[in-house]
N, C-alpha and C. Protein backbone atom coordinates (compact mmCIF):
# COMPACT_ATOMS: atom_id res chain seq x y z
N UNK A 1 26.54 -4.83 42.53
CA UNK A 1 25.19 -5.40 42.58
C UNK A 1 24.21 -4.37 42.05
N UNK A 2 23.39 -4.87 41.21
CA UNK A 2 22.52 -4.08 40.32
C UNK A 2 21.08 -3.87 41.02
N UNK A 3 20.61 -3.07 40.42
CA UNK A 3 18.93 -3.14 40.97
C UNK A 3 17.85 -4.43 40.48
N UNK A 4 18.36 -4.80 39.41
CA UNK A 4 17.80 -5.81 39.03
C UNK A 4 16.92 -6.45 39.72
N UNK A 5 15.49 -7.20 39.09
CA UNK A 5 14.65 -7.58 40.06
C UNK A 5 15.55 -9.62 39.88
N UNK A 6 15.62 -9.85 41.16
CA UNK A 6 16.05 -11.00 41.56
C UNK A 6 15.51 -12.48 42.08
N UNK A 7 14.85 -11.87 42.95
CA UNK A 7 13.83 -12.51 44.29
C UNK A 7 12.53 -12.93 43.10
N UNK A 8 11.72 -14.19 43.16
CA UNK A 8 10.58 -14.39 42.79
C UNK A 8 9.32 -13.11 43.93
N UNK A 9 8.53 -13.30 43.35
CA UNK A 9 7.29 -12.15 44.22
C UNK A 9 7.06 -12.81 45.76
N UNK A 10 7.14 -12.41 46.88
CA UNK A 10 7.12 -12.90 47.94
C UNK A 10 6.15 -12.33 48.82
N UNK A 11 5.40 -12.64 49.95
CA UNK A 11 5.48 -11.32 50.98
C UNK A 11 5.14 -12.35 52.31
N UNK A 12 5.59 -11.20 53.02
CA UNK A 12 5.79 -11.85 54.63
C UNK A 12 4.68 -11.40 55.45
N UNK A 13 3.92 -12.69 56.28
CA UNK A 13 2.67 -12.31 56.93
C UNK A 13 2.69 -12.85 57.85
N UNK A 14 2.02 -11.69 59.13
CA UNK A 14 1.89 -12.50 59.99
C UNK A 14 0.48 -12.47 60.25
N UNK A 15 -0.32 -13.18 61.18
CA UNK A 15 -1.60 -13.02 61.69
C UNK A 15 -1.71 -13.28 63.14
N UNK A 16 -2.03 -12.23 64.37
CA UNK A 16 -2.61 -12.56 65.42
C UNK A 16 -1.27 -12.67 66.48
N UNK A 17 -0.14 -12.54 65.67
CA UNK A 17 1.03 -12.85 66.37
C UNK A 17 1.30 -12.06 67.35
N UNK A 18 1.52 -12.96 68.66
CA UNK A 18 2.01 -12.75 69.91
C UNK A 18 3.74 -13.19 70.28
N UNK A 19 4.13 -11.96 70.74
CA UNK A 19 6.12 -12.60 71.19
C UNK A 19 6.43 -12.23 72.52
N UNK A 20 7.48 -12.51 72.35
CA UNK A 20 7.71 -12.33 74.07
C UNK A 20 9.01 -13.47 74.61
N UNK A 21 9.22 -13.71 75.70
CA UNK A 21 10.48 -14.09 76.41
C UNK A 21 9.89 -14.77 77.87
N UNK A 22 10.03 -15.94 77.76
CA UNK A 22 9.53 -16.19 79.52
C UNK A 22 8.53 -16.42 79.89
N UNK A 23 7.52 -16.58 78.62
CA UNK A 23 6.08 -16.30 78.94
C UNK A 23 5.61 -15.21 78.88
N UNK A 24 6.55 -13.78 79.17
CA UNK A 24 6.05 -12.79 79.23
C UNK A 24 5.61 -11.45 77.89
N UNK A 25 4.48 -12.26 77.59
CA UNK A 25 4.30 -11.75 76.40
C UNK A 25 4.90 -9.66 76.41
N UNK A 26 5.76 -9.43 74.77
CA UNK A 26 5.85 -8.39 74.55
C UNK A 26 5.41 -7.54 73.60
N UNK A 27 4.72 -8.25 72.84
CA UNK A 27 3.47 -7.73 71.70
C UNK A 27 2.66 -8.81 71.28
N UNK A 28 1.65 -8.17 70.72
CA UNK A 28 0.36 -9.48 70.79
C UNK A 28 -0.67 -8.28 69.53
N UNK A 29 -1.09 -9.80 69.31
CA UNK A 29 -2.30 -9.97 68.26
C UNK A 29 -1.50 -8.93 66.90
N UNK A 30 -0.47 -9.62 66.73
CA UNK A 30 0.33 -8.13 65.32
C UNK A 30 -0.21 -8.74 64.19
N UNK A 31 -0.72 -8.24 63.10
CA UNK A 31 -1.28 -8.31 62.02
C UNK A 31 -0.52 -7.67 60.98
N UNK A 32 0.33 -7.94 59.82
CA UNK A 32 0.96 -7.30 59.32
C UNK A 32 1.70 -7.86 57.96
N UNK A 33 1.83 -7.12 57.08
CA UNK A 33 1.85 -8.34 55.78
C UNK A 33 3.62 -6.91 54.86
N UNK A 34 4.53 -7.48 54.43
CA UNK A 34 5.24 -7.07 54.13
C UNK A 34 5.97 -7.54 52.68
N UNK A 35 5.14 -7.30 51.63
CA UNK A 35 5.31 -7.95 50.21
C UNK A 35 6.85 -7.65 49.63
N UNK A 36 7.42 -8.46 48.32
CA UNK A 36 8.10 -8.39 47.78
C UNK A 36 8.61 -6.82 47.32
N UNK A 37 9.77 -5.91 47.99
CA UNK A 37 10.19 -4.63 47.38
C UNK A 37 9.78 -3.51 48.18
N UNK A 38 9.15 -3.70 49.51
CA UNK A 38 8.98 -3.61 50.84
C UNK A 38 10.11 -3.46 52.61
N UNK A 39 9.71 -2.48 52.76
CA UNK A 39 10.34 -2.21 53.86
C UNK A 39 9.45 -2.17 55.55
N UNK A 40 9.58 -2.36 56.20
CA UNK A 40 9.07 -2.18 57.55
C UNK A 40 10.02 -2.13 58.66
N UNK A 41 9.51 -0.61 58.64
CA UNK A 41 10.47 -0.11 60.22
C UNK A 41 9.68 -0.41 61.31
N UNK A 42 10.25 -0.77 62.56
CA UNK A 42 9.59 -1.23 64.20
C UNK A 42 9.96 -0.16 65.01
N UNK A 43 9.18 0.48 65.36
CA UNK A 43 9.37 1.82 66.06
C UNK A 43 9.43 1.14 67.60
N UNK A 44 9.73 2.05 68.50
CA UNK A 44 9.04 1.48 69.98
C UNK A 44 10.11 1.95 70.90
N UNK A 45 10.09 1.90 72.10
CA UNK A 45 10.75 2.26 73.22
C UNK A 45 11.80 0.79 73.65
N UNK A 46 12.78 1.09 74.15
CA UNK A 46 13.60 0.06 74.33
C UNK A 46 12.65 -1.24 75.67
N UNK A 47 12.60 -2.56 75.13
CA UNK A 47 12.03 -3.19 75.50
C UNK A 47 10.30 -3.64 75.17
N UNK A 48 10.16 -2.59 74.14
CA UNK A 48 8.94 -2.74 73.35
C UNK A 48 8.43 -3.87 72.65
N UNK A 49 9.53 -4.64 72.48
CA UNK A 49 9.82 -5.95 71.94
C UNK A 49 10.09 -6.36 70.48
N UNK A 50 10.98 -5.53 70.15
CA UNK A 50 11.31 -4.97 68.60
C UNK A 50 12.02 -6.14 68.39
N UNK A 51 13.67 -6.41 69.18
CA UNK A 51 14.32 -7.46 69.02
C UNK A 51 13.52 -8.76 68.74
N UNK A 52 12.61 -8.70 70.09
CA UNK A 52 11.98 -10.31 69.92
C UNK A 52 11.15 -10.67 68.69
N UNK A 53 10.33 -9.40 68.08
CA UNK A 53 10.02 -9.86 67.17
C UNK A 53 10.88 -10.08 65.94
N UNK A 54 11.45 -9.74 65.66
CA UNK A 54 12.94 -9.79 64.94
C UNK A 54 13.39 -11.91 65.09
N UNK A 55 13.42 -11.65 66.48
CA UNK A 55 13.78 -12.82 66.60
C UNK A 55 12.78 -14.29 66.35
N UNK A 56 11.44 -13.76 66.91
CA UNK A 56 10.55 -14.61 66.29
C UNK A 56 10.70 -15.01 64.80
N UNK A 57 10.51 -14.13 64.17
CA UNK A 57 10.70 -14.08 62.58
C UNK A 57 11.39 -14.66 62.00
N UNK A 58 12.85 -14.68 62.79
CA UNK A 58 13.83 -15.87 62.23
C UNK A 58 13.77 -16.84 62.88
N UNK A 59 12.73 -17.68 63.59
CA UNK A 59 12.51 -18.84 64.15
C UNK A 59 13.86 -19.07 65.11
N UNK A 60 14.20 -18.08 65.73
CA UNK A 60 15.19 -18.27 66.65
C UNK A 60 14.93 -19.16 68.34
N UNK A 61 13.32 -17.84 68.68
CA UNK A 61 12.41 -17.96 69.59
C UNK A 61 10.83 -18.15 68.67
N UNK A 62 10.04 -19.14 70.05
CA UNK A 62 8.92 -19.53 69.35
C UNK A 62 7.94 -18.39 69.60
N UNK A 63 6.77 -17.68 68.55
CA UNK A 63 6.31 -17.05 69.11
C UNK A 63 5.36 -17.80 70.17
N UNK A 64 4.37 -16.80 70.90
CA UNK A 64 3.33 -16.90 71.86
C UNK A 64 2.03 -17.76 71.40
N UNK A 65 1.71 -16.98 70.43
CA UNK A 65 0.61 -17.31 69.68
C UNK A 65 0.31 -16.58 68.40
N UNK A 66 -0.61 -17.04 67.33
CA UNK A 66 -0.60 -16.37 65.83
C UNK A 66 0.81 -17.15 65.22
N UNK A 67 0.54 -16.67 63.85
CA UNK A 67 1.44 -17.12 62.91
C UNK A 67 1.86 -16.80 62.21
N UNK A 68 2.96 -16.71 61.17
CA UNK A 68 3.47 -16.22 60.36
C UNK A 68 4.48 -17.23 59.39
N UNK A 69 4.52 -16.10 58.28
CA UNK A 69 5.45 -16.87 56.71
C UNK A 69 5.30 -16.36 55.60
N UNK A 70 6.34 -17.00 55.23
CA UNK A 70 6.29 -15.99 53.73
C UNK A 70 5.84 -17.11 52.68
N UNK A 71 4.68 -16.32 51.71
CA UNK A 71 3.91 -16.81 50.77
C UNK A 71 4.84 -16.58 49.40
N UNK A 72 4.59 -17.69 48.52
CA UNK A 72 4.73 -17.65 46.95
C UNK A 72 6.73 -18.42 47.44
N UNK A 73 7.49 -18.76 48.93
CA UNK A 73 8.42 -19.37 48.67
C UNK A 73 8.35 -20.69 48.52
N UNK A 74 9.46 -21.27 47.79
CA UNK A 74 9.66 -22.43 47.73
C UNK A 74 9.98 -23.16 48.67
N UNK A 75 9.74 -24.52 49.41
CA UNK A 75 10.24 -25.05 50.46
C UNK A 75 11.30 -24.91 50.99
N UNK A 76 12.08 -25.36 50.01
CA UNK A 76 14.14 -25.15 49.91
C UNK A 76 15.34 -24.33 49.54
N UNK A 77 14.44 -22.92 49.70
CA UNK A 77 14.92 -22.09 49.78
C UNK A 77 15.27 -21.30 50.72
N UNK A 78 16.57 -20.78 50.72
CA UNK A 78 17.15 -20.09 51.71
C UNK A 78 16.57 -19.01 51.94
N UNK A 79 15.79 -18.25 52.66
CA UNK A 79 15.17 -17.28 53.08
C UNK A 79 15.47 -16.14 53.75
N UNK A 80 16.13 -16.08 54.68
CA UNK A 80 15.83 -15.18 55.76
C UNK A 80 17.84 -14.85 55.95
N UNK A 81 18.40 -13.86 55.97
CA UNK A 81 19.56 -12.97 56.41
C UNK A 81 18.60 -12.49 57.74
N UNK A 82 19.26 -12.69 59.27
CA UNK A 82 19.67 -12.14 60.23
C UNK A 82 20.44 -11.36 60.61
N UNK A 83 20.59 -9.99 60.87
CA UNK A 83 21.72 -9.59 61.13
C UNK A 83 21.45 -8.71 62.62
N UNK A 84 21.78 -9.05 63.69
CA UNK A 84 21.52 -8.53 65.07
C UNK A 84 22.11 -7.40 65.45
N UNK A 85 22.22 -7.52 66.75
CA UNK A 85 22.93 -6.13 67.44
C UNK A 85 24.49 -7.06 67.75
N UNK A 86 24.68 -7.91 67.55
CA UNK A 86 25.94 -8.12 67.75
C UNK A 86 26.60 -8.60 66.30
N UNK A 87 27.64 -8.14 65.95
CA UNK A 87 28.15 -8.78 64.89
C UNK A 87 28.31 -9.69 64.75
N UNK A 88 28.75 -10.97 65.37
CA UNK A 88 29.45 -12.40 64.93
C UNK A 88 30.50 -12.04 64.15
N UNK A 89 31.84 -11.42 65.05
CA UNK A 89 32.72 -11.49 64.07
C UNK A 89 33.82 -11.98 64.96
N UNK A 90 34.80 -12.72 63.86
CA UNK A 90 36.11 -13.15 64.97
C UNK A 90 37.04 -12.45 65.05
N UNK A 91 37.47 -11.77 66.13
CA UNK A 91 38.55 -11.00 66.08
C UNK A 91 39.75 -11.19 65.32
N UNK A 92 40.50 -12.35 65.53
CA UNK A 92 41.59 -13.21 65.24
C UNK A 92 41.60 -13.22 63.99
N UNK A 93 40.48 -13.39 62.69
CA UNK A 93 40.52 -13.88 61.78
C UNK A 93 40.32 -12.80 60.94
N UNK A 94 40.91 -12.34 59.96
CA UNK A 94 41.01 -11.39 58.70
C UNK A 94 39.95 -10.85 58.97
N UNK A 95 39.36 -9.77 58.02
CA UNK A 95 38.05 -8.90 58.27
C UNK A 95 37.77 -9.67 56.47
N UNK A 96 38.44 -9.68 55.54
CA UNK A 96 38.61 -10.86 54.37
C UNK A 96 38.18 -12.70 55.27
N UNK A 97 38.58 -13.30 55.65
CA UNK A 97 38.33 -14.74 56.32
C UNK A 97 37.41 -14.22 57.40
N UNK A 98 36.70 -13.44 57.63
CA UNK A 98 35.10 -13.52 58.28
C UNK A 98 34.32 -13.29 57.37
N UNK A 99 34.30 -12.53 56.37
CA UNK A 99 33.52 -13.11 55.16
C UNK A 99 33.35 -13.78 54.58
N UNK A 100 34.19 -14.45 54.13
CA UNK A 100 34.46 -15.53 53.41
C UNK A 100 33.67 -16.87 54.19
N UNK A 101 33.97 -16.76 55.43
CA UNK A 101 33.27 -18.28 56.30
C UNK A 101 32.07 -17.90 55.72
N UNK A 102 31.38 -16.28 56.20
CA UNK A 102 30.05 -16.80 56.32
C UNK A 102 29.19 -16.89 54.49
N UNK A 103 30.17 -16.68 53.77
CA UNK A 103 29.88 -16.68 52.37
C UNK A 103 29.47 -18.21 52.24
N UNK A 104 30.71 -19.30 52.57
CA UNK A 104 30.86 -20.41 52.68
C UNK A 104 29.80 -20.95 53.55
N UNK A 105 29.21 -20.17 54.82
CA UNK A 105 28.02 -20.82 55.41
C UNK A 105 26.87 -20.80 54.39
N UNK A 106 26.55 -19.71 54.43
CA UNK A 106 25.43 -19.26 53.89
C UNK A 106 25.38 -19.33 52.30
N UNK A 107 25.92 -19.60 51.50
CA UNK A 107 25.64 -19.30 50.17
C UNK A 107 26.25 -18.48 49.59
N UNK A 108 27.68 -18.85 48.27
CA UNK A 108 28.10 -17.77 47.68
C UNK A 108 27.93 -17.61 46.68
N UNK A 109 26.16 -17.33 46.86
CA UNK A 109 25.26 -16.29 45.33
C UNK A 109 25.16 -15.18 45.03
N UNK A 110 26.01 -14.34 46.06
CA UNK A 110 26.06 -12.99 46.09
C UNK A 110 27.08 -11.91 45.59
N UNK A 111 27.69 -11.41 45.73
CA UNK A 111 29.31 -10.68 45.12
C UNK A 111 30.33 -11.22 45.98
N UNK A 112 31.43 -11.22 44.99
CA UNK A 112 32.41 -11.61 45.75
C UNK A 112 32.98 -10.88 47.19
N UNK A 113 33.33 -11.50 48.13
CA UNK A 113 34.02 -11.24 49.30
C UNK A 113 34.77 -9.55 49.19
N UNK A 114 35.05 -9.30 48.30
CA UNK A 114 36.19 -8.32 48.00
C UNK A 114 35.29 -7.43 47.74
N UNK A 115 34.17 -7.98 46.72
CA UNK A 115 33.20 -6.84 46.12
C UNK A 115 32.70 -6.31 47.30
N UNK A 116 32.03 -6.93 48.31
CA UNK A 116 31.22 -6.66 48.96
C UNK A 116 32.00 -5.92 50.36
N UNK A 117 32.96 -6.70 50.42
CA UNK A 117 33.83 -5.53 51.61
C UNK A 117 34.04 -3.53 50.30
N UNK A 118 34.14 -3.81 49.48
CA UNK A 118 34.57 -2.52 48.18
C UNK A 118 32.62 -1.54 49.26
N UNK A 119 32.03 -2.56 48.86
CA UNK A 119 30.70 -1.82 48.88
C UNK A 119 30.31 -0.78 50.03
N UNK A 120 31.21 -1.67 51.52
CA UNK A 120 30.27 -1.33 52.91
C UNK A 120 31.90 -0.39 52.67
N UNK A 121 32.82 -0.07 52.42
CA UNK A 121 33.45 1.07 52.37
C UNK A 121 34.92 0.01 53.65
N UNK A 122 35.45 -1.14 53.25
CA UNK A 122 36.68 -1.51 53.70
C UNK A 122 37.19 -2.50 53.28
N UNK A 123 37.33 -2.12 51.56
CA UNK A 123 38.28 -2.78 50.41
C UNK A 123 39.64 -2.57 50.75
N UNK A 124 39.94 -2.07 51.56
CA UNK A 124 41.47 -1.55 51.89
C UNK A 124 41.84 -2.48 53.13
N UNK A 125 40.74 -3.12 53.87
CA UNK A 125 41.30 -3.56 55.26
C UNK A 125 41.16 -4.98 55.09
N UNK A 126 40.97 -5.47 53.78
CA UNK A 126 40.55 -6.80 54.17
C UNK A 126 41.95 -8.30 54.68
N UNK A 127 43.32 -8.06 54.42
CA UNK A 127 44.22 -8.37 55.35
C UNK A 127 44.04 -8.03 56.98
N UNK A 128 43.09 -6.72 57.61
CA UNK A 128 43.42 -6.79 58.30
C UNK A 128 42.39 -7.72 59.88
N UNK A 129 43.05 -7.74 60.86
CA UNK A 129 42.66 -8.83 61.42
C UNK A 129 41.26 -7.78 62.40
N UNK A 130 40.06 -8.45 61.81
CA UNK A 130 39.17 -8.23 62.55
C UNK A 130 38.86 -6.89 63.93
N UNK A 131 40.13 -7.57 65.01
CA UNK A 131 39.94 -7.35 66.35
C UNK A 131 40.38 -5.78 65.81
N UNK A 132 40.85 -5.34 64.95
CA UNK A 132 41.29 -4.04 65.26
C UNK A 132 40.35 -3.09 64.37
N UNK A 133 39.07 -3.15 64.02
CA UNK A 133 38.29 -2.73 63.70
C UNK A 133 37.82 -1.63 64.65
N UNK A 134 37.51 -0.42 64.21
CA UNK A 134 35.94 0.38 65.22
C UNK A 134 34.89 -0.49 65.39
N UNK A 135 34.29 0.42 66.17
CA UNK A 135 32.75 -0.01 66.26
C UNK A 135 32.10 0.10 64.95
N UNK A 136 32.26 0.90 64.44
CA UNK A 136 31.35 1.36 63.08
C UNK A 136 32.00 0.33 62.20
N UNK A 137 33.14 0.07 62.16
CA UNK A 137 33.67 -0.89 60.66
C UNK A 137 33.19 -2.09 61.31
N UNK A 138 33.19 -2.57 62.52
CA UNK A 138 32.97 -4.15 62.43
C UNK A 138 31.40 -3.80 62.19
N UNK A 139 30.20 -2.74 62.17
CA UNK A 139 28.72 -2.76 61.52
C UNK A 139 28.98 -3.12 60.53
N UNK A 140 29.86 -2.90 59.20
CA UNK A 140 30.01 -2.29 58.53
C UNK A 140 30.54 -3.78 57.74
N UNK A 141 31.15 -4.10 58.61
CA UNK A 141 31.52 -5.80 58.02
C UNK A 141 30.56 -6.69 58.46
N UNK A 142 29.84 -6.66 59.47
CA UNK A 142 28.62 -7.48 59.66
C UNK A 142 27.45 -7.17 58.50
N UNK A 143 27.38 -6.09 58.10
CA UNK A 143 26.62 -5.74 56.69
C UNK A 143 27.01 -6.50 55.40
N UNK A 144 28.51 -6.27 55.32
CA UNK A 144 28.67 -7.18 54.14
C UNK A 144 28.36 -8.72 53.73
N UNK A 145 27.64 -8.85 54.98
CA UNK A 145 27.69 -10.70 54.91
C UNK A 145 26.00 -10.72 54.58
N UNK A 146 24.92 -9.34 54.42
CA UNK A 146 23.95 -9.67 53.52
C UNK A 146 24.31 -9.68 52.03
N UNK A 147 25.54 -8.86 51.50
CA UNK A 147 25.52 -9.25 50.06
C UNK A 147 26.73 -10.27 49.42
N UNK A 148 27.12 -11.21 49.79
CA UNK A 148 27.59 -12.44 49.60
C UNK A 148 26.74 -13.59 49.58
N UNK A 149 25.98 -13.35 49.73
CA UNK A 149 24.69 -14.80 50.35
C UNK A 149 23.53 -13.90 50.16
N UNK A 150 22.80 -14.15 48.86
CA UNK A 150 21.53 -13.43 48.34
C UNK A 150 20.60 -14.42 49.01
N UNK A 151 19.73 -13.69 49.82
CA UNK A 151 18.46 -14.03 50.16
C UNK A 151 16.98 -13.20 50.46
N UNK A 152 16.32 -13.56 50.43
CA UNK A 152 15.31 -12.55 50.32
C UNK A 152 14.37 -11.35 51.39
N UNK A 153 14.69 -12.08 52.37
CA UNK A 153 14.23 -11.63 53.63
C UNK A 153 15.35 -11.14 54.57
N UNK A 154 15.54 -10.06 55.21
CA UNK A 154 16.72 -9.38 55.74
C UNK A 154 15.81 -8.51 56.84
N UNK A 155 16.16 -9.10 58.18
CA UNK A 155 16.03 -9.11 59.15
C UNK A 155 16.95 -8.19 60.16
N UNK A 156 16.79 -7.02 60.49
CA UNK A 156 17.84 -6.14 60.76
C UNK A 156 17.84 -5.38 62.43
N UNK A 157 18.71 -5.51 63.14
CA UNK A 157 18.18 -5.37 64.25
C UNK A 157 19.55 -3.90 64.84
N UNK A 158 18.35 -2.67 64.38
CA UNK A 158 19.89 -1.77 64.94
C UNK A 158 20.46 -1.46 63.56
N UNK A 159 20.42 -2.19 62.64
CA UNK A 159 21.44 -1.88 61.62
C UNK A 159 22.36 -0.95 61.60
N UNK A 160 22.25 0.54 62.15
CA UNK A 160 22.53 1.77 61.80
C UNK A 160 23.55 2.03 62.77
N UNK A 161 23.41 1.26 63.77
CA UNK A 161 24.32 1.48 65.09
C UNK A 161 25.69 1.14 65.31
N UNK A 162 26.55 2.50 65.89
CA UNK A 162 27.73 2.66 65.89
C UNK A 162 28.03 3.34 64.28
N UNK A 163 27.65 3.86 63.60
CA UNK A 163 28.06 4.26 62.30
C UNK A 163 27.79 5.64 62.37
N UNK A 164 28.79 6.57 61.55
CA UNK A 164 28.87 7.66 61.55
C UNK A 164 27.46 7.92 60.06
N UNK A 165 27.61 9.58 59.72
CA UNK A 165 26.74 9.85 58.57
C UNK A 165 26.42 8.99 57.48
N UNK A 166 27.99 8.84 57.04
CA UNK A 166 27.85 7.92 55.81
C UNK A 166 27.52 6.74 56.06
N UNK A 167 27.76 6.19 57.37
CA UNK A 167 27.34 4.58 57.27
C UNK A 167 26.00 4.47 57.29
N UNK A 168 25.07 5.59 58.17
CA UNK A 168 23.70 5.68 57.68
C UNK A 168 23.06 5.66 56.36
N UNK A 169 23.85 6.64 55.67
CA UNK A 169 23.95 6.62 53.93
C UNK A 169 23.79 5.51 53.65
N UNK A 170 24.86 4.77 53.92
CA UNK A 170 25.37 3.40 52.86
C UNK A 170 23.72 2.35 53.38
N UNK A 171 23.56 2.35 54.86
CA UNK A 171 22.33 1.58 55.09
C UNK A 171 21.05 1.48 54.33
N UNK A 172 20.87 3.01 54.21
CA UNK A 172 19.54 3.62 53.08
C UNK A 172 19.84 2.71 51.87
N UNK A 173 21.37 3.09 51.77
CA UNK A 173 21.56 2.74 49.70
C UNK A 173 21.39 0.92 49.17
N UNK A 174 21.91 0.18 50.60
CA UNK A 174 21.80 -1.28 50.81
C UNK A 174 20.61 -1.74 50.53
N UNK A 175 19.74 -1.03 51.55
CA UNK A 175 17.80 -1.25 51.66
C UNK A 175 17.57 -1.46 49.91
N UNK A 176 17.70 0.51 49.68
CA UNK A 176 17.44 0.72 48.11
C UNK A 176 17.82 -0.58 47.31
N UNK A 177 18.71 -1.18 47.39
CA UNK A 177 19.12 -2.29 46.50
C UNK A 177 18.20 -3.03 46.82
N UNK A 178 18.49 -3.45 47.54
CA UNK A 178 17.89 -4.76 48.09
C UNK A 178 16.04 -4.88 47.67
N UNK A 179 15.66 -3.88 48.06
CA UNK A 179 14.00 -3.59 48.15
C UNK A 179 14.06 -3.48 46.40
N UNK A 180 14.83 -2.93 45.28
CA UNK A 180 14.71 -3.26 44.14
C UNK A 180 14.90 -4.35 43.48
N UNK A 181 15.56 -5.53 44.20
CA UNK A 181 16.32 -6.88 43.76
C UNK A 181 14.74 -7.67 43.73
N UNK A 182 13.56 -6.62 44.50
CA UNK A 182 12.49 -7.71 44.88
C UNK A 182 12.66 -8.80 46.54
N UNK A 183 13.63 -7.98 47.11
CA UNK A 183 13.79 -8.34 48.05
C UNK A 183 12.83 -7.74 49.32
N UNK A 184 13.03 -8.02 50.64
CA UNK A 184 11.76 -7.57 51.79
C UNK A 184 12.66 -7.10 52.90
N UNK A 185 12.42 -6.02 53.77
CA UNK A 185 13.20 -5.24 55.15
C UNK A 185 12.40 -5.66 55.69
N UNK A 186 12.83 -6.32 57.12
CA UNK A 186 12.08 -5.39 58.20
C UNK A 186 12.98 -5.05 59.05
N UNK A 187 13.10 -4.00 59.82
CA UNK A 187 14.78 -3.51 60.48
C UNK A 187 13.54 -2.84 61.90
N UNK A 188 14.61 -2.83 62.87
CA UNK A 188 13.98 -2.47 64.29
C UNK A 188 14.92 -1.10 64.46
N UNK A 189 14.72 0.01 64.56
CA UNK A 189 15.56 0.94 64.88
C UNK A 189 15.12 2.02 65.42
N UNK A 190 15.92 2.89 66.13
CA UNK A 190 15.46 4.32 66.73
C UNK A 190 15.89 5.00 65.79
N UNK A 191 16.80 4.98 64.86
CA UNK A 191 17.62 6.12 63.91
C UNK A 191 16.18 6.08 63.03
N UNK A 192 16.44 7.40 61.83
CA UNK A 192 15.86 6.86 60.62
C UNK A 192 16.56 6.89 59.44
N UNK A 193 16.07 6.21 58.88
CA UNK A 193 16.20 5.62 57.74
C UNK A 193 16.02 6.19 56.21
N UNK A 194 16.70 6.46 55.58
CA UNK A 194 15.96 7.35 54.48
C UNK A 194 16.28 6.20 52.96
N UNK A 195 14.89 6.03 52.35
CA UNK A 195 15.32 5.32 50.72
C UNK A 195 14.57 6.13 50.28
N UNK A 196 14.78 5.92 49.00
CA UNK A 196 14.52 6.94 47.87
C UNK A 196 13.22 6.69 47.54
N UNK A 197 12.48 5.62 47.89
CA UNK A 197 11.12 5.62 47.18
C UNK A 197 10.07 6.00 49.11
N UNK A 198 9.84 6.64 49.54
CA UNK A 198 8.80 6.84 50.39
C UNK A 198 7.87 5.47 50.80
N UNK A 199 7.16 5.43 49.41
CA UNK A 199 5.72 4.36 49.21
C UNK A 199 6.59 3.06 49.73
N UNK A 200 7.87 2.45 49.62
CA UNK A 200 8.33 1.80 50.14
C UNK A 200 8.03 1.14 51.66
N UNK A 201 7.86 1.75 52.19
CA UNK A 201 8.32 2.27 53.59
C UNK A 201 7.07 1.95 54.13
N UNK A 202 6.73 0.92 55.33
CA UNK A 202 5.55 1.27 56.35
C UNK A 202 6.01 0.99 57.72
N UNK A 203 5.49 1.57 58.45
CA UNK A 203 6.17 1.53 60.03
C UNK A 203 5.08 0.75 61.12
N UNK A 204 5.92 0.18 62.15
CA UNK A 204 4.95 -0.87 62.50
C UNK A 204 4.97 -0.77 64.69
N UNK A 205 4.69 0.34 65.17
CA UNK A 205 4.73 1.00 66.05
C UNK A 205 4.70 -0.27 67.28
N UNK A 206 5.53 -0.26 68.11
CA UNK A 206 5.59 -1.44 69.27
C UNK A 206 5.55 -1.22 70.43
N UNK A 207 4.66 -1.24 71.63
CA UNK A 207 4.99 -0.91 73.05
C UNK A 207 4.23 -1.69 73.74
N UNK A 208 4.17 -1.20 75.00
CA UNK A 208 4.25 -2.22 76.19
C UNK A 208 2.71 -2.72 75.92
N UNK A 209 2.52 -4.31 76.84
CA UNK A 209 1.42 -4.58 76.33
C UNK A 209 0.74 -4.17 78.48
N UNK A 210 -0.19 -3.89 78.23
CA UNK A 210 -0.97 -3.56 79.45
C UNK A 210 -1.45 -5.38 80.22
């Protein structure tokens, strides 16, 4: 996968937005706009409400109040890659046939299954069955299922977690692509993050609401 610009010009906005769980609001009034080739890190203390906004974003949970969306997309377009703190992976089934489903869910506009296991660094395991993965390789295969299914918005929660040096590496080098394809981050994490362009990069600080 090339740097190539991909994605039409996009950017993601919110206004006034309030999230939270239960009623119990966990950030409020967020104002924040995240254009095409763009990154945004969510800083905050655990429970700051990094996830939820994460989760708002992908219309998982409704927010509180305020609004948000991404401008310049088309109605019927596939938008938004999720990728959480849990993998969604099946033990039972190939670390090859868990890609492949979600290629088959999601859209296979992206590199092939093979390419994209070659990329996150387990072209060698793809016979093997899931359950016997590390912690770090099943990240590592939950990663590969953003580049099988090109979409523009990549939603990242943790990304970095359970991965040794290089898998941090490979996270940076993913972003780098991705943020050149004309694509948009926003990732919630305590690690950091390093891409090659700085100006990229804005951080979007989260804590308790009083």
């Amino acid at each position: 996968m090339t740097g190539r610009q991909v994605f039409p010009p996009l950017t993601l906005r919110a206004e006034g937005l309030s999230c939270g769980r239960g009623g119990m609001a966990l950030s409020q009034d967020l104002v924040f706009s995240v254009p095409s080739g763009q990154c945004l890190l969510l800083r905050g203390a655990n429970g700051a409400g990094k996830s939820t906004l994460l989760l708002t974003l992908a219309r998982i949970i409704r927010p509180l109040s305020g609004s948000f969306g991404i401008d310049g997309a088309d109605e019927d377009m596939p938008l938004i890659h999720y990728c959480g703190h849990r993998n969604a992976i099946k033990p039972r089934l190939s670390v090859c046939e868990n890609l492949d489903f979600w290629r088959t869910m999601n859209g296979a506009n992206g590199v092939s299954s093979q390419a994209a296991l070659a990329r996150v660094g387990l072209g060698h395991l793809g016979d093997l069955d899931a359950g016997f993965l590390s912690a770090g390789q099943t990240r590592r295969l939950a990663l590969a299922r953003l580049l099988v299914s090109l979409r523009p918005l990549w939603l990242l929660d943790e990304p970095t977690a359970a991965l040794d040096v290089d898998g941090h590496a490979l996270v940076g080098q993913l972003i780098d692509t991705h943020l050149a394809m004309g694509g948009m981050v926003v990732a919630a994490t305590h690690d950091p993050i390093s891409l090659s362009k700085a100006e990229q990069v804005q951080t979007l600080q989260l804590g308790a609401v009083s």
